[in-house]
C-alpha atoms as a PDB file:
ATOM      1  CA  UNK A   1      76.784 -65.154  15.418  1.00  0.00           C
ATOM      2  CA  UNK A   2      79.110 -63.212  18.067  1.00  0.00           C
ATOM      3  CA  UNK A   3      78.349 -59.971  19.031  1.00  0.00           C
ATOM      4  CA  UNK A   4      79.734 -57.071  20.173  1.00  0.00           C
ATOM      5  CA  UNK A   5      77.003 -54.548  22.138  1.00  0.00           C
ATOM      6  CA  UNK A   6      78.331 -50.874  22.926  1.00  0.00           C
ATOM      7  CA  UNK A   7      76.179 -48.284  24.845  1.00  0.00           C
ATOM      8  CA  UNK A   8      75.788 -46.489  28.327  1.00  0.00           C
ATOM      9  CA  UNK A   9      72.222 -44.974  29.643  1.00  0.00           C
ATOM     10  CA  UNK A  10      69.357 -46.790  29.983  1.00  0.00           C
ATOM     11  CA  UNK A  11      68.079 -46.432  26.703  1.00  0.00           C
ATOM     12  CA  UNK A  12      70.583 -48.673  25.470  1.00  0.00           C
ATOM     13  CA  UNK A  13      69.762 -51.084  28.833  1.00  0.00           C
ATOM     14  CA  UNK A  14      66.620 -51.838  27.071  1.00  0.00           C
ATOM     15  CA  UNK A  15      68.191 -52.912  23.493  1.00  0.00           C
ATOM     16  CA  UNK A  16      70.558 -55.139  25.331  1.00  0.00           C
ATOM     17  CA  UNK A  17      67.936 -57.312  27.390  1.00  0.00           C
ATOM     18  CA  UNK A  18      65.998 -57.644  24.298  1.00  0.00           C
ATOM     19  CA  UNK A  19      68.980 -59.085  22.612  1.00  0.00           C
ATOM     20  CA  UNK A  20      70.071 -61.211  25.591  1.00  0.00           C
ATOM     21  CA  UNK A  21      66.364 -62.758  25.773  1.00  0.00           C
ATOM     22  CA  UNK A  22      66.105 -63.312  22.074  1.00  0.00           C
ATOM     23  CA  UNK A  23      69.231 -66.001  22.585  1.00  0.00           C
ATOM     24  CA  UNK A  24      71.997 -63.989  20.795  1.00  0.00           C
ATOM     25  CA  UNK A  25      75.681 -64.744  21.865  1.00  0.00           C
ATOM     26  CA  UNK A  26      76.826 -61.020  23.367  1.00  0.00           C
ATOM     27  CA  UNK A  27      80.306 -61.686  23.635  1.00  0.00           C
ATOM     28  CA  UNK A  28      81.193 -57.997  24.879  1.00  0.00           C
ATOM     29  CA  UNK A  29      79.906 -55.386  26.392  1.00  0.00           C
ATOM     30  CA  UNK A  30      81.737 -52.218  26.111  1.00  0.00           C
ATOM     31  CA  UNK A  31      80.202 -48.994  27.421  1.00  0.00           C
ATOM     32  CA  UNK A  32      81.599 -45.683  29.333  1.00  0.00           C
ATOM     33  CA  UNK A  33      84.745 -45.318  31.449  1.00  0.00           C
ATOM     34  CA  UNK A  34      82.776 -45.120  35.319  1.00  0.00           C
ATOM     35  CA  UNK A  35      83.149 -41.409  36.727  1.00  0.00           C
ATOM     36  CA  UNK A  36      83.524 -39.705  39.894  1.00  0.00           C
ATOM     37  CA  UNK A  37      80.304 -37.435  39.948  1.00  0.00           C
ATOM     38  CA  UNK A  38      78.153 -35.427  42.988  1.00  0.00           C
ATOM     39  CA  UNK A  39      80.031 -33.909  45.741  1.00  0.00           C
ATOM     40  CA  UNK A  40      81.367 -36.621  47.320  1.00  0.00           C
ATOM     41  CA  UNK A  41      82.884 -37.840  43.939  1.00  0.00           C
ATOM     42  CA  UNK A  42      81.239 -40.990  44.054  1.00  0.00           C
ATOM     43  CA  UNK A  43      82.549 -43.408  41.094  1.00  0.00           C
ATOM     44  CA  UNK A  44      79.623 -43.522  38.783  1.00  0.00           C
ATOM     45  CA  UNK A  45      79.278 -46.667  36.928  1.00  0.00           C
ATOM     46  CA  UNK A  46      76.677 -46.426  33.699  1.00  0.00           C
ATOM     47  CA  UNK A  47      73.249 -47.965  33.564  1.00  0.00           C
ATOM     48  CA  UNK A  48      74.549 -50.592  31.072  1.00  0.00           C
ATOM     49  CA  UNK A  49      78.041 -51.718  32.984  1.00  0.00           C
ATOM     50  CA  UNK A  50      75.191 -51.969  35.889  1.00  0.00           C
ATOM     51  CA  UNK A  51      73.435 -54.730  33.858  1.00  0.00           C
ATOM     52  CA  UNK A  52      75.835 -56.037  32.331  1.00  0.00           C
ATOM     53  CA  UNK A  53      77.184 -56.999  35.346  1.00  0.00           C
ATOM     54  CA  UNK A  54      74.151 -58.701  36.512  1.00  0.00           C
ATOM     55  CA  UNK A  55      74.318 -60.661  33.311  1.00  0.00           C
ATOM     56  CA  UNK A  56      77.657 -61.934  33.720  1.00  0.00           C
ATOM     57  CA  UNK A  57      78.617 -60.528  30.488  1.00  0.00           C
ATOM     58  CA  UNK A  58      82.361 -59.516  29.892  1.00  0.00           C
ATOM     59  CA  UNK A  59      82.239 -55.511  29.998  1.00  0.00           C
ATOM     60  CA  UNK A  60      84.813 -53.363  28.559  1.00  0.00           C
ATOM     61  CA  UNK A  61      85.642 -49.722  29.476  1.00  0.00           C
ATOM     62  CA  UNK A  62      87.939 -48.272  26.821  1.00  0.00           C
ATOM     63  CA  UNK A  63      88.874 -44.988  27.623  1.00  0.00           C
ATOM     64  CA  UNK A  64      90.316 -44.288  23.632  1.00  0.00           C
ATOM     65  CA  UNK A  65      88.717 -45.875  21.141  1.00  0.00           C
ATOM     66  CA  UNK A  66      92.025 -45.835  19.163  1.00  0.00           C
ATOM     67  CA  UNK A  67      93.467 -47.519  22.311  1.00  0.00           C
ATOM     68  CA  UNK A  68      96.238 -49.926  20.522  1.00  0.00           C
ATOM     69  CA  UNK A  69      95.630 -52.561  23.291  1.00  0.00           C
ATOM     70  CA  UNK A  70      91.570 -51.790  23.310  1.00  0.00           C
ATOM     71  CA  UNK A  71      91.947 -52.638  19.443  1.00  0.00           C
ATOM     72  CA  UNK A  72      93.693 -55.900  19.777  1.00  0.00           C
ATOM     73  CA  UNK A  73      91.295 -56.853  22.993  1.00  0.00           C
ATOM     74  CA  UNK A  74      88.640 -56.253  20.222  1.00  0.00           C
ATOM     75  CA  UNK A  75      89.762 -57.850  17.134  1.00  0.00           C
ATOM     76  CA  UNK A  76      90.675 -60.571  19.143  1.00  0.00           C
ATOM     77  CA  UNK A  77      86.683 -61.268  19.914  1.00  0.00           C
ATOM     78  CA  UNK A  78      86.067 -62.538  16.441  1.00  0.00           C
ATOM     79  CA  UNK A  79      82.956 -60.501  16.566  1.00  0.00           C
ATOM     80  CA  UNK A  80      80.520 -61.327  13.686  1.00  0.00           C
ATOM     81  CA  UNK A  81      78.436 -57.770  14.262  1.00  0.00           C
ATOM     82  CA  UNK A  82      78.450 -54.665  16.144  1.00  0.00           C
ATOM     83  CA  UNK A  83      75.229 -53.439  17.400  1.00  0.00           C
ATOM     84  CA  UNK A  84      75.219 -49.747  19.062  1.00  0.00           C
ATOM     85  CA  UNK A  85      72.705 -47.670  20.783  1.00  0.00           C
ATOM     86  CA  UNK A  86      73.725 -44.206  22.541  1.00  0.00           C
ATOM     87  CA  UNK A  87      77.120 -45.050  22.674  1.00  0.00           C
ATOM     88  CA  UNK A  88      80.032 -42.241  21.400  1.00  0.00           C
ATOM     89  CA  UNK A  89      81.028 -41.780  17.705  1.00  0.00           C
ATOM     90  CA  UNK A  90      83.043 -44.679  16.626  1.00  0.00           C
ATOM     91  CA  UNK A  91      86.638 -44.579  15.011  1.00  0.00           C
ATOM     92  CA  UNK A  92      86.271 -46.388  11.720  1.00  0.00           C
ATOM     93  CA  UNK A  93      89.109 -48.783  12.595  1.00  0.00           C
ATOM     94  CA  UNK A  94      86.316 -49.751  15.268  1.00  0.00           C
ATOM     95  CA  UNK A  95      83.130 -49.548  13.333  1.00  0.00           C
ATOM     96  CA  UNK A  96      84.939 -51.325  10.068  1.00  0.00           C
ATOM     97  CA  UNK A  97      86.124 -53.941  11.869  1.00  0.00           C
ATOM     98  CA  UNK A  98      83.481 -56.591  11.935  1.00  0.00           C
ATOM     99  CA  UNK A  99      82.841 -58.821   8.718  1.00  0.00           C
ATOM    100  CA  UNK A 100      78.977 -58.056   8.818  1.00  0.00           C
ATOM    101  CA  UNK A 101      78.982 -54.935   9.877  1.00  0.00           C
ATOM    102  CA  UNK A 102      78.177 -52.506  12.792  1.00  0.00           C
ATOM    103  CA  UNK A 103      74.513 -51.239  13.055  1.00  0.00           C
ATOM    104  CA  UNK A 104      73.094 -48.646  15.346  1.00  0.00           C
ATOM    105  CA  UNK A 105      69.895 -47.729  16.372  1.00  0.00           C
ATOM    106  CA  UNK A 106      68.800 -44.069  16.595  1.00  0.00           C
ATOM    107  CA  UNK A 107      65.465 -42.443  18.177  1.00  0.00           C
ATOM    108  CA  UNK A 108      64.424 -40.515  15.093  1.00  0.00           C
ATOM    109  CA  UNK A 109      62.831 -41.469  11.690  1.00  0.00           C
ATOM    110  CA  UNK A 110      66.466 -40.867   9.741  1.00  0.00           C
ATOM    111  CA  UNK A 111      67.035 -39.250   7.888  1.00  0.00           C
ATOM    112  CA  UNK A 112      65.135 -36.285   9.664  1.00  0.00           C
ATOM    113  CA  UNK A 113      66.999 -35.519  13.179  1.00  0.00           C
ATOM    114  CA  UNK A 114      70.462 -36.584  12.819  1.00  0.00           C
ATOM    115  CA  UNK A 115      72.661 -36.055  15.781  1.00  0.00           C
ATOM    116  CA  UNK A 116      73.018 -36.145  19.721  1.00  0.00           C
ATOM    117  CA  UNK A 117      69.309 -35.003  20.538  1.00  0.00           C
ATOM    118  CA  UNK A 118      66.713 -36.441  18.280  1.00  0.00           C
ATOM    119  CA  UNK A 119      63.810 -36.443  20.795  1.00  0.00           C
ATOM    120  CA  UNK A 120      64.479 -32.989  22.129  1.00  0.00           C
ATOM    121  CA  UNK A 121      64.609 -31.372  18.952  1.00  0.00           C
ATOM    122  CA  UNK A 122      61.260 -33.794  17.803  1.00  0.00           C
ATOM    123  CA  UNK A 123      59.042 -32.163  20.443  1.00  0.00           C
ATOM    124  CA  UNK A 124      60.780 -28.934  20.417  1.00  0.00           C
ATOM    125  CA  UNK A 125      60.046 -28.443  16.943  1.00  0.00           C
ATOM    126  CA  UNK A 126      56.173 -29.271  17.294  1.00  0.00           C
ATOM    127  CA  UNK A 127      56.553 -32.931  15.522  1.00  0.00           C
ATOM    128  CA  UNK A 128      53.227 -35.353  15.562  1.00  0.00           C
ATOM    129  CA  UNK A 129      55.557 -38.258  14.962  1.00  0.00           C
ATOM    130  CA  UNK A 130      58.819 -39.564  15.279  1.00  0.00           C
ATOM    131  CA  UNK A 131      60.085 -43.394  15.989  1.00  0.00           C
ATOM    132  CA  UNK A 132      63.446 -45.414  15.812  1.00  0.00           C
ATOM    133  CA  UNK A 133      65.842 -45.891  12.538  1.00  0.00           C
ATOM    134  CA  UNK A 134      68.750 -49.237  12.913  1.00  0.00           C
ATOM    135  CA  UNK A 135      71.178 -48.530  10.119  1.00  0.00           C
ATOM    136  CA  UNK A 136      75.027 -49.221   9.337  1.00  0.00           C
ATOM    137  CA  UNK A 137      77.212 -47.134  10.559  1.00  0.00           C
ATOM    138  CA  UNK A 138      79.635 -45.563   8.033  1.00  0.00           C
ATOM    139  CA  UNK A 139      82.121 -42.145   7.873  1.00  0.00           C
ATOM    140  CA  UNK A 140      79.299 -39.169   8.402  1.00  0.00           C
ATOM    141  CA  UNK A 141      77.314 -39.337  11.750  1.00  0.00           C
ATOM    142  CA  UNK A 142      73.773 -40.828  11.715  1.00  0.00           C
ATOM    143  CA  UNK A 143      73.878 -41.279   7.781  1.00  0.00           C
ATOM    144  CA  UNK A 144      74.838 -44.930   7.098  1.00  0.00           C
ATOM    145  CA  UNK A 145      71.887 -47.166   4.856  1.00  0.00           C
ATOM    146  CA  UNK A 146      68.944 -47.825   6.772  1.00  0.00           C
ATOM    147  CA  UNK A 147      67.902 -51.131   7.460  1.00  0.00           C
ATOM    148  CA  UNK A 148      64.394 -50.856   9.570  1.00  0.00           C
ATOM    149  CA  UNK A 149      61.961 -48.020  11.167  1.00  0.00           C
ATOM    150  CA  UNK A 150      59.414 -48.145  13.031  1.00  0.00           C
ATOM    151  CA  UNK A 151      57.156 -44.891  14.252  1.00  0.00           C
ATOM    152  CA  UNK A 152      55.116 -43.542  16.869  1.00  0.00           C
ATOM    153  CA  UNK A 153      52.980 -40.197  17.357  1.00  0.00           C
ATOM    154  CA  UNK A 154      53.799 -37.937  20.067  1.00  0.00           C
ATOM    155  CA  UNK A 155      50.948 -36.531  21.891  1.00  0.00           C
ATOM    156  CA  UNK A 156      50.065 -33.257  22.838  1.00  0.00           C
ATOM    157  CA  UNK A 157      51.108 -33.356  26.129  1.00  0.00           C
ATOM    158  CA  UNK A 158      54.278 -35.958  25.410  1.00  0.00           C
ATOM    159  CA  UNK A 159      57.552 -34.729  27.713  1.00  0.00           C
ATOM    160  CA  UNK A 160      61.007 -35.695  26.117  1.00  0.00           C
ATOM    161  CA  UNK A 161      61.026 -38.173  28.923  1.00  0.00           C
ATOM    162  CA  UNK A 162      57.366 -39.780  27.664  1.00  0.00           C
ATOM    163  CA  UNK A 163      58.926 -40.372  24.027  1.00  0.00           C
ATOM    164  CA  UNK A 164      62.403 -41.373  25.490  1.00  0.00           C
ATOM    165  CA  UNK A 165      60.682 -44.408  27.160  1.00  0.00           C
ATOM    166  CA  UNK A 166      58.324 -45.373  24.417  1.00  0.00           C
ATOM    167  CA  UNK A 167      61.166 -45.198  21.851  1.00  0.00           C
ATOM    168  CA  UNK A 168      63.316 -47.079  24.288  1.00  0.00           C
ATOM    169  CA  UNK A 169      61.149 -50.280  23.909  1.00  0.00           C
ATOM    170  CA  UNK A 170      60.249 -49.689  20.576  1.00  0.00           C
ATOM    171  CA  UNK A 171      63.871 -49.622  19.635  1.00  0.00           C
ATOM    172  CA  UNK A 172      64.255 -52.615  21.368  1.00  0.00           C
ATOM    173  CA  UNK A 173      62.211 -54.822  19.211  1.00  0.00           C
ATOM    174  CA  UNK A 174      63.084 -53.186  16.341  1.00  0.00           C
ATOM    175  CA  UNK A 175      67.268 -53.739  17.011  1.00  0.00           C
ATOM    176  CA  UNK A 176      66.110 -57.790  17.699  1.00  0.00           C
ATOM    177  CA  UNK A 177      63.824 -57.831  14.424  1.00  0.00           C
ATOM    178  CA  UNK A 178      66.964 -56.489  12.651  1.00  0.00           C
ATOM    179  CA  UNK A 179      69.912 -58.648  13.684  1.00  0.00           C
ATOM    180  CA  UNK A 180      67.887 -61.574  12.919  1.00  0.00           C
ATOM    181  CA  UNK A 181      67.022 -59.974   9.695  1.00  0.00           C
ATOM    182  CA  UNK A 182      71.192 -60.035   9.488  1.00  0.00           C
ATOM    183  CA  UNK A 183      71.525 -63.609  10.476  1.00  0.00           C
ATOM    184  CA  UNK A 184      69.367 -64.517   8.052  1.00  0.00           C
ATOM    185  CA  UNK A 185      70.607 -62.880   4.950  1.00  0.00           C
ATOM    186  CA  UNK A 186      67.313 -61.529   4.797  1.00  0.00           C
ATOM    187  CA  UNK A 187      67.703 -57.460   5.415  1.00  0.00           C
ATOM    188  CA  UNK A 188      68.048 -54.604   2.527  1.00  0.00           C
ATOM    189  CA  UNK A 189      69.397 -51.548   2.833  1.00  0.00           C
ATOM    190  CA  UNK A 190      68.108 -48.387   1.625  1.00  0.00           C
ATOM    191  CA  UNK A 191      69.966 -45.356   0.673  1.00  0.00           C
ATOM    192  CA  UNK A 192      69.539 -42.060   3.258  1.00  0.00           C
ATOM    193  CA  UNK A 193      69.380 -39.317   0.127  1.00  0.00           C
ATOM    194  CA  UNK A 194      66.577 -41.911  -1.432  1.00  0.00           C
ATOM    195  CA  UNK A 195      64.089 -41.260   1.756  1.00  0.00           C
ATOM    196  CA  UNK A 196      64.576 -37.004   1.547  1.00  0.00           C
ATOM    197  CA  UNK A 197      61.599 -35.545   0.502  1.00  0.00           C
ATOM    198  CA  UNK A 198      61.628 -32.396   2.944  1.00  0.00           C
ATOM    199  CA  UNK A 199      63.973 -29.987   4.597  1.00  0.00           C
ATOM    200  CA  UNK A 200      66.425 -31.698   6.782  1.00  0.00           C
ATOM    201  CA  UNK A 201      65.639 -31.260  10.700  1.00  0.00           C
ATOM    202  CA  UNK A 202      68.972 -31.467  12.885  1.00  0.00           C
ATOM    203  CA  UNK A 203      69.036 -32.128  16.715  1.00  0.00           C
ATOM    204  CA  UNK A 204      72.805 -31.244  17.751  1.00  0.00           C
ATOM    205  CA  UNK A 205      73.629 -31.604  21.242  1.00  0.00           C
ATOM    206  CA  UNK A 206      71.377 -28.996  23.495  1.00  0.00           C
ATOM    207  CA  UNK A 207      73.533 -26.492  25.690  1.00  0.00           C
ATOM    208  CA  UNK A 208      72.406 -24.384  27.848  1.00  0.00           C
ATOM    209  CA  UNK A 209      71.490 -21.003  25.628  1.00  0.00           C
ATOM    210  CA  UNK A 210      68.980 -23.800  23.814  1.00  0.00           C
ATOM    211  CA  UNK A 211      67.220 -24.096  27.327  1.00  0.00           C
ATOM    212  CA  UNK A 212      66.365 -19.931  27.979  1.00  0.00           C
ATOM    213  CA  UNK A 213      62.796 -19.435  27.571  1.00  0.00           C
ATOM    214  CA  UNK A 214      62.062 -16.093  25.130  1.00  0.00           C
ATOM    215  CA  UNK A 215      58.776 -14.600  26.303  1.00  0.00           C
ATOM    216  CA  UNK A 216      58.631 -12.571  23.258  1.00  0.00           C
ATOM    217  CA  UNK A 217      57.831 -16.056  21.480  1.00  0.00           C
ATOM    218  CA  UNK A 218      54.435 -17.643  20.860  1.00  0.00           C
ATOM    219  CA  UNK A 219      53.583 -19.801  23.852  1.00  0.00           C
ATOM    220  CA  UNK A 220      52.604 -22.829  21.559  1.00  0.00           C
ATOM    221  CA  UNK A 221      56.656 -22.823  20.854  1.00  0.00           C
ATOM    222  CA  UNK A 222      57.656 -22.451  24.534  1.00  0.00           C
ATOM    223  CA  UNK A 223      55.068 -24.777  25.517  1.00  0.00           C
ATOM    224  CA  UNK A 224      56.660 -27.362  22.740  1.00  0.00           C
ATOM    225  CA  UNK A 225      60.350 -26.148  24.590  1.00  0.00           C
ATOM    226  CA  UNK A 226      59.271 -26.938  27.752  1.00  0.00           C
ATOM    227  CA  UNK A 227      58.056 -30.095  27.366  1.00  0.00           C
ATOM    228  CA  UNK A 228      61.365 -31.131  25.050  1.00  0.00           C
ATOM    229  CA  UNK A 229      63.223 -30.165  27.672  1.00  0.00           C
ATOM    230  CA  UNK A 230      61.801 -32.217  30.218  1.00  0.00           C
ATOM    231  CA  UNK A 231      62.864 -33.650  32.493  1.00  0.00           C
ATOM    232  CA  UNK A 232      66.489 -33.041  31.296  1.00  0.00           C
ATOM    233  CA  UNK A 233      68.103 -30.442  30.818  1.00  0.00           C
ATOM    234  CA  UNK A 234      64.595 -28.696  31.505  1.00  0.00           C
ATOM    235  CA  UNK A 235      63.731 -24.943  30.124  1.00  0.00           C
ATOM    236  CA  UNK A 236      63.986 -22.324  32.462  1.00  0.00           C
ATOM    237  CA  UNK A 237      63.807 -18.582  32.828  1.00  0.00           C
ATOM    238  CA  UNK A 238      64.105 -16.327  36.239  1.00  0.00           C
ATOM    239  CA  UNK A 239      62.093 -15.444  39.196  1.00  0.00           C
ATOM    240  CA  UNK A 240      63.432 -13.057  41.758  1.00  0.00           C
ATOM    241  CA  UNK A 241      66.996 -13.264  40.165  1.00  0.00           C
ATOM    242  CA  UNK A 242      67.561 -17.221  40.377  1.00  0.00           C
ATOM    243  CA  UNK A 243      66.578 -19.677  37.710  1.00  0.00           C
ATOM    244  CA  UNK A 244      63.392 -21.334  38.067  1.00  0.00           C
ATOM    245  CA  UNK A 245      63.431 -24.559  35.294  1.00  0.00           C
ATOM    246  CA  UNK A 246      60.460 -25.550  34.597  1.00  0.00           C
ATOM    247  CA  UNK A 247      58.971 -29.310  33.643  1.00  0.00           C
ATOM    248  CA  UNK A 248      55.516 -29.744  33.495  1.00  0.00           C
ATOM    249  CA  UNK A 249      52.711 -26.570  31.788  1.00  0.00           C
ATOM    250  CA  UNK A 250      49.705 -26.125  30.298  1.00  0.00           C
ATOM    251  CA  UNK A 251      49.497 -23.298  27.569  1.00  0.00           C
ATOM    252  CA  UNK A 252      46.359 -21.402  26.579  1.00  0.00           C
ATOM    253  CA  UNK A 253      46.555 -18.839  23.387  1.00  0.00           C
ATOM    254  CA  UNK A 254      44.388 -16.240  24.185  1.00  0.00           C
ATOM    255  CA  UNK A 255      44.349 -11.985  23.857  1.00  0.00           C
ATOM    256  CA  UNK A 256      45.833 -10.357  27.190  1.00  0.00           C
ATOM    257  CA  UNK A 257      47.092  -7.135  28.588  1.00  0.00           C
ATOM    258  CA  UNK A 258      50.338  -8.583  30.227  1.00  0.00           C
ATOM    259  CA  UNK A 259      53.365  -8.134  28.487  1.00  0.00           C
ATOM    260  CA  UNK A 260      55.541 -11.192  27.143  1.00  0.00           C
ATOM    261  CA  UNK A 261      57.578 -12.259  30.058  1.00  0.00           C
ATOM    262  CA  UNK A 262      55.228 -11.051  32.769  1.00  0.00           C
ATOM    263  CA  UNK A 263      53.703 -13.083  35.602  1.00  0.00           C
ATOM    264  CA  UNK A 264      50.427 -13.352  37.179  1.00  0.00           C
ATOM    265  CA  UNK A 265      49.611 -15.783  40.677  1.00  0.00           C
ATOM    266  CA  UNK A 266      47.204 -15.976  43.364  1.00  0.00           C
ATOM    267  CA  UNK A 267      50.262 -16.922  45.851  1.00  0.00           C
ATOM    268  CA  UNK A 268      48.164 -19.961  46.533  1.00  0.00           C
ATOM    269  CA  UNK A 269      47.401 -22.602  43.367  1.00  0.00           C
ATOM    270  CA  UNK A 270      48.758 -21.018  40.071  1.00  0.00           C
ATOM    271  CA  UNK A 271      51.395 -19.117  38.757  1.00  0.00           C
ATOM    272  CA  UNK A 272      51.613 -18.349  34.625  1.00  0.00           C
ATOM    273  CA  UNK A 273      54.316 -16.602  32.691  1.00  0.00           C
ATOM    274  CA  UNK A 274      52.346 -14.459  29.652  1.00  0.00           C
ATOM    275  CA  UNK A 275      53.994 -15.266  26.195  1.00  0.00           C
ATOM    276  CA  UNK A 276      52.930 -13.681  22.619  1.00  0.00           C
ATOM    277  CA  UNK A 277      49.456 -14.329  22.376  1.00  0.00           C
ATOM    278  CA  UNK A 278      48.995 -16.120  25.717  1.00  0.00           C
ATOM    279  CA  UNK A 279      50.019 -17.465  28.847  1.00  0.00           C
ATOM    280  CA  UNK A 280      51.766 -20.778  30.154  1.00  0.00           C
ATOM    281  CA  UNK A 281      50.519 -21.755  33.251  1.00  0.00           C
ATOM    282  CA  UNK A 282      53.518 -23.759  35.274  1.00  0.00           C
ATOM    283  CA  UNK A 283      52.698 -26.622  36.978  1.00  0.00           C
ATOM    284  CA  UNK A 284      55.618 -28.350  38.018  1.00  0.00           C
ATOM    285  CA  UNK A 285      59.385 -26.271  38.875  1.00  0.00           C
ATOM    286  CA  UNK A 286      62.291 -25.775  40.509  1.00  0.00           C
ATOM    287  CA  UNK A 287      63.895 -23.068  41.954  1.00  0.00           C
ATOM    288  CA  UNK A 288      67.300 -22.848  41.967  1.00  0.00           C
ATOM    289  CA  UNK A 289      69.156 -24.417  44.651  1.00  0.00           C
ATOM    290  CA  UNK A 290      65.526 -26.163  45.935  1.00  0.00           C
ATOM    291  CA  UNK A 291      63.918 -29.316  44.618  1.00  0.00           C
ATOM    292  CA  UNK A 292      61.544 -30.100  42.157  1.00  0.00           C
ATOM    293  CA  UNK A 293      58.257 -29.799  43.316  1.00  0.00           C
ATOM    294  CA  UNK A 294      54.908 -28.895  42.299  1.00  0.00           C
ATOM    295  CA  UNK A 295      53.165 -25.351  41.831  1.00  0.00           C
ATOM    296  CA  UNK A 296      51.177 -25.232  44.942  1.00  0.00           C
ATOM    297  CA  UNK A 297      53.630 -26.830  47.143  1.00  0.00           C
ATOM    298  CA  UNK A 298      56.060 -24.066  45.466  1.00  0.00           C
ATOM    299  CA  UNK A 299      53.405 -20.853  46.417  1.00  0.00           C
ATOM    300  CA  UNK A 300      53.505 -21.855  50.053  1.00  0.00           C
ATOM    301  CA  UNK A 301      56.878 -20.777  51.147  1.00  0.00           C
ATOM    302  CA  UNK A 302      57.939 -18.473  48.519  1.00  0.00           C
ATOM    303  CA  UNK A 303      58.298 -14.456  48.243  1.00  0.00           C
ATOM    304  CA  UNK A 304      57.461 -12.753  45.616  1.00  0.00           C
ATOM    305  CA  UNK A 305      59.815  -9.456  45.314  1.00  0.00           C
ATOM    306  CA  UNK A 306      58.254  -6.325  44.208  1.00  0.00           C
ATOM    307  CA  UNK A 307      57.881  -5.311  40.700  1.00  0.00           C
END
């Protein structure tokens, strides 16, 4: 069985190794166009052109998908299956194109948390559980027939980065455990609208409004934005006029005098931002235009202005 892999962080890394080591014939690896990025405009190659390179594997780098010469390159492959994990949205002259189909793997339990940001939106939303969905791809983003899920539960203190890496290797497995399901005749497909018993949850892509933290809210909900947020693109909110992003907290709901939005430090080893009905109490930031560092290393050098 040929097949065609296409994706570019390293989430997608992870998929590919597991697919390399479980003796499948990858006969192309397409992933992102590299980029100039930083200020030096140093060409950025992705994590999985990276590997792939290491691997010996014949990359592609299609800047259109629609590309008349990218298509031909591609049909002329002979690929048997398309596998994809956090790639782009695929042109259905792409997706269509191999006889057993093109499957992709997506960190959410689909149907619930279609779209670019699964795991943000997960943690965000105060979710005890989430996990990985493979599933064809067909017209409608992240609603083709499922073919396998597996779960986890996020933990109370779980970051989006702590769930990104545990999904990462549990996709893994489960994208191998499928496309030998495919080789082997062996896999069923189940209908999205058949798995709906609840309201659907979306995750669209997070901008940068998404990120503002609202003091008037109740600090279980920013602490559940801060840590779905974190590490990237992080939640922030402002401190002496410059955005200060914040990664790691603890929360505790209790009754206060401070107003929502306040802060309270000793200058020395805390600093906590007063919510609804309590306070978060910061533990690792950034100030704008410093680096990331931690609360008390934070307190030494900086200046509180007056109220």
């Amino acid at each position: 069985m040929k097949i065609i892999f296409m994706g570019t962080p390293d989430f997608a890394v992870a998929s590919l190794d597991a697919i390399l080591k479980a003796g499948f014939n990858v006969v192309a690896v397409i992933t992102a166009p590299d980029k100039p990025a930083g200020r030096g405009q140093k060409v950025n190659e992705s994590a999985v052109k990276l590997f792939s390179r290491e691997k010996d594997l014949n990359i592609l780098q299609p800047t259109k998908l629609k590309d008349p010469f990218f298509l031909q390159e591609l049909k002329s492959l002979n690929a048997d299956l398309q596998v994809v994990v956090a790639f782009r949205m695929l042109p259905e002259v792409v997706w269509d194109m191999p006889p057993m189909g093109t499957i992709n793997l997506h960190g959410s339990l689909l149907p619930q948390y279609r779209g670019a940001a699964p795991i943000n939106w997960a943690i965000i939303n105060g979710e005890k559980k989430t996990g990985v969905t493979t599933f064809f791809l067909k017209q409608e983003i992240d609603t083709g027939d499922i073919l396998f899920s597996d779960q986890i539960a996020i933990a109370n203190e779980d970051t989006a980065g702590d769930v990104h890496d545990k999904l990462m290797n549990l996709g893994a497995e489960l994208l191998v455990k499928t496309i030998t399901a495919i080789e082997s005749g062996r896999h069923k497909e189940t209908a999205q609208n058949l798995l709906t018993t609840s309201e659907l949850r979306h995750a669209p892509k997070i901008f940068k409004e998404n990120c503002l933290i609202n003091w008037q809210n109740p600090v279980k909900e920013i602490y559940n934005l801060v840590r779905g947020l974190s590490p990237y693109p992080g939640a922030y909110t402002t401190l002496n006029n410059k955005i200060l992003k914040i990664f790691k907290a603890e929360m505790q709901e209790s009754a206060m005098d401070a107003k929502p939005g306040e802060h309270q430090t000793d200058g020395k080893t805390f600093l906590k931002f007063y919510g609804d009905n309590g306070f978060i109490l910061i533990k690792d930031l950034q100030l704008e235009g410093k680096k990331r560092m931690k609360v008390e290393e934070f307190l030494k050098g900086f200046k509180f202005l007056e109220h």
